[in-house]
C-alpha atoms as a PDB file:
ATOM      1  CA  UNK A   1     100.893 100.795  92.402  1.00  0.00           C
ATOM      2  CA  UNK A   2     103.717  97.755  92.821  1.00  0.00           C
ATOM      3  CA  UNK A   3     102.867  94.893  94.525  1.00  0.00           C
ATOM      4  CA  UNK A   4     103.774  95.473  97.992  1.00  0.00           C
ATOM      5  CA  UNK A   5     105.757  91.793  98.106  1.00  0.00           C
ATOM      6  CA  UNK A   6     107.924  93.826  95.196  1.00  0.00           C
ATOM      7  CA  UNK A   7     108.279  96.844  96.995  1.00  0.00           C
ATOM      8  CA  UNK A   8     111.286  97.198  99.083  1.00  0.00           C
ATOM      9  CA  UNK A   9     112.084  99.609 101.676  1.00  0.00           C
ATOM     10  CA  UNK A  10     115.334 101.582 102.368  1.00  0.00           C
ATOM     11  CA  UNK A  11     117.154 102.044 106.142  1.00  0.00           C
ATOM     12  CA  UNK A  12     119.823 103.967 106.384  1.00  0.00           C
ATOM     13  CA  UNK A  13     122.430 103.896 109.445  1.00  0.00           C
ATOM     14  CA  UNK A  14     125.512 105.238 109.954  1.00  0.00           C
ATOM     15  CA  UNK A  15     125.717 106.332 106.643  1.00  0.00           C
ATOM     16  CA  UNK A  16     124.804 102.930 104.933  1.00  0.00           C
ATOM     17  CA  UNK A  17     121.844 101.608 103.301  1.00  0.00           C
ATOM     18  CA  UNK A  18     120.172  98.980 103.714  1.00  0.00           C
ATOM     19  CA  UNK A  19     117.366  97.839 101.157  1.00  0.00           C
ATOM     20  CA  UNK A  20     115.489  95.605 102.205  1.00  0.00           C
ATOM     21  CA  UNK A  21     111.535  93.737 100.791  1.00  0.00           C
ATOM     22  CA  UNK A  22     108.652  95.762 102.485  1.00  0.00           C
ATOM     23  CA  UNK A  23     107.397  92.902 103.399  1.00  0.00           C
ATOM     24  CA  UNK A  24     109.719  91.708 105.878  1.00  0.00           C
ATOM     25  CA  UNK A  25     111.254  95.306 107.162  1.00  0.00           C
ATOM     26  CA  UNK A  26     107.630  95.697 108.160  1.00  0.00           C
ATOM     27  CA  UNK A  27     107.691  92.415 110.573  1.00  0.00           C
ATOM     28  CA  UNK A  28     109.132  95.216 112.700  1.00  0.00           C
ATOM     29  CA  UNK A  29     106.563  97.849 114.681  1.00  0.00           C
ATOM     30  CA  UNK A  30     108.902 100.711 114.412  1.00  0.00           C
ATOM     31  CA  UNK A  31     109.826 100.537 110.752  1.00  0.00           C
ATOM     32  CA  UNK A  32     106.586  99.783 110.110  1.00  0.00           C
ATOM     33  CA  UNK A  33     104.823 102.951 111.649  1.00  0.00           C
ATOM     34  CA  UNK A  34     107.721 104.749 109.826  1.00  0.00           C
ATOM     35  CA  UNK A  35     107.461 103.621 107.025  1.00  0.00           C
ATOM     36  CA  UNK A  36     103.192 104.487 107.029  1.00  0.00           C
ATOM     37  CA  UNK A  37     104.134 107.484 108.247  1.00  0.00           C
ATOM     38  CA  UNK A  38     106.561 108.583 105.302  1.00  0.00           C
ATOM     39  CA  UNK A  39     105.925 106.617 102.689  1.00  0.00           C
ATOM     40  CA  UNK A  40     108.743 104.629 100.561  1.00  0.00           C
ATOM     41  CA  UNK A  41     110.525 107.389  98.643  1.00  0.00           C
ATOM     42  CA  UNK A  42     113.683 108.299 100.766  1.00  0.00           C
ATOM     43  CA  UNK A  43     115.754 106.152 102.777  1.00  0.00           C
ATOM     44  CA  UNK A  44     114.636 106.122 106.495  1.00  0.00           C
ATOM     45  CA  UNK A  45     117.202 107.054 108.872  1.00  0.00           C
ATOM     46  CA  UNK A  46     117.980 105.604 111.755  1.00  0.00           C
ATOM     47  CA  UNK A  47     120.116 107.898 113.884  1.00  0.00           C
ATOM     48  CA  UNK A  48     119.984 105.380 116.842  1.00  0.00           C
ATOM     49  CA  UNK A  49     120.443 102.107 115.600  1.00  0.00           C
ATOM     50  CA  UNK A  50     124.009 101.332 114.829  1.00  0.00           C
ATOM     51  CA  UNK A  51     125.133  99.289 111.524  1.00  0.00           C
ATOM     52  CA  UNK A  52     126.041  96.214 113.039  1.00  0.00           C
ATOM     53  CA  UNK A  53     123.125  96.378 115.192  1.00  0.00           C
ATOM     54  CA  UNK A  54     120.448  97.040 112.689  1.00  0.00           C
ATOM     55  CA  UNK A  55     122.083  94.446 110.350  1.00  0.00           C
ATOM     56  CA  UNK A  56     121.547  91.927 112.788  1.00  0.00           C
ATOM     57  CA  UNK A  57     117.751  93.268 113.036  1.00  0.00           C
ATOM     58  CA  UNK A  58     117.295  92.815 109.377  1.00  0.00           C
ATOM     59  CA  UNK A  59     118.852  89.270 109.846  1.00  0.00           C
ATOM     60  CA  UNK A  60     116.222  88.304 112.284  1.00  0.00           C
ATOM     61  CA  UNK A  61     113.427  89.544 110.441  1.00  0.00           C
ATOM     62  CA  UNK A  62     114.399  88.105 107.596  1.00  0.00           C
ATOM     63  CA  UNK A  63     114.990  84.510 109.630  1.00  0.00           C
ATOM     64  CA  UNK A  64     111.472  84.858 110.475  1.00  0.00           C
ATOM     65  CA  UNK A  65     109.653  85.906 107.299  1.00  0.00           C
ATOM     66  CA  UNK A  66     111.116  82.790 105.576  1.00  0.00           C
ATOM     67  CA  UNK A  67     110.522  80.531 108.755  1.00  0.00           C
ATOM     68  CA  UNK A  68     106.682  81.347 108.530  1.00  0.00           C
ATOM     69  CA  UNK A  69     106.974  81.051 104.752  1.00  0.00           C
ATOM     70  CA  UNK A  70     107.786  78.025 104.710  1.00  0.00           C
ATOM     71  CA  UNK A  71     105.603  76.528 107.571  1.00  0.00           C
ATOM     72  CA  UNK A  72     102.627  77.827 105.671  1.00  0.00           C
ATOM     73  CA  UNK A  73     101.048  75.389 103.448  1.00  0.00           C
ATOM     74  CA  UNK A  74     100.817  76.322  99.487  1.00  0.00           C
ATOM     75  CA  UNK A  75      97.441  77.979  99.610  1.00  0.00           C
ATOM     76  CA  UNK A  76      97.951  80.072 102.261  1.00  0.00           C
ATOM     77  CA  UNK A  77     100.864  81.791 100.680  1.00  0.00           C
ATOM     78  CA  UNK A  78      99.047  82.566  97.826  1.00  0.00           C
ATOM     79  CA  UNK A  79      96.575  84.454  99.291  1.00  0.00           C
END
């Protein structure tokens, strides 16, 4: 199996697709449990979240993921 860091996970809404690392769509609860749930193979839809709306989610989470990234020293990142 792929590294999971390597792995990246697809959201679709409104007819777009998002692709983002597994890694950081995972930071959220929902997509997480979705994403156990189903695996990695098809897109996940997302009926209720709008485009702009769920690109703005992805921005956070990706704000986030490279926040705690880089606040972690070297060692812990590796690991």
């Amino acid at each position: 199996m792929a590294d999971d860091k390597a792995t990246t996970v697809k959201l679709k809404s409104n007819g777009e697709i998002f692709e983002v690392e597994k890694e950081v769509a995972c930071r959220s609860v929902t997509i997480k449990d979705v994403v156990e749930d189903t695996g990695l193979d098809t897109p996940i839809a997302l009926p209720e979240v709008d485009y702009e709306i769920l690109s703005k989610v992805l921005e956070y989470l990706k704000y986030h993921h490279r926040a705690e990234n880089e606040s972690l020293p070297e060692d812990e990142k590796n690991s």
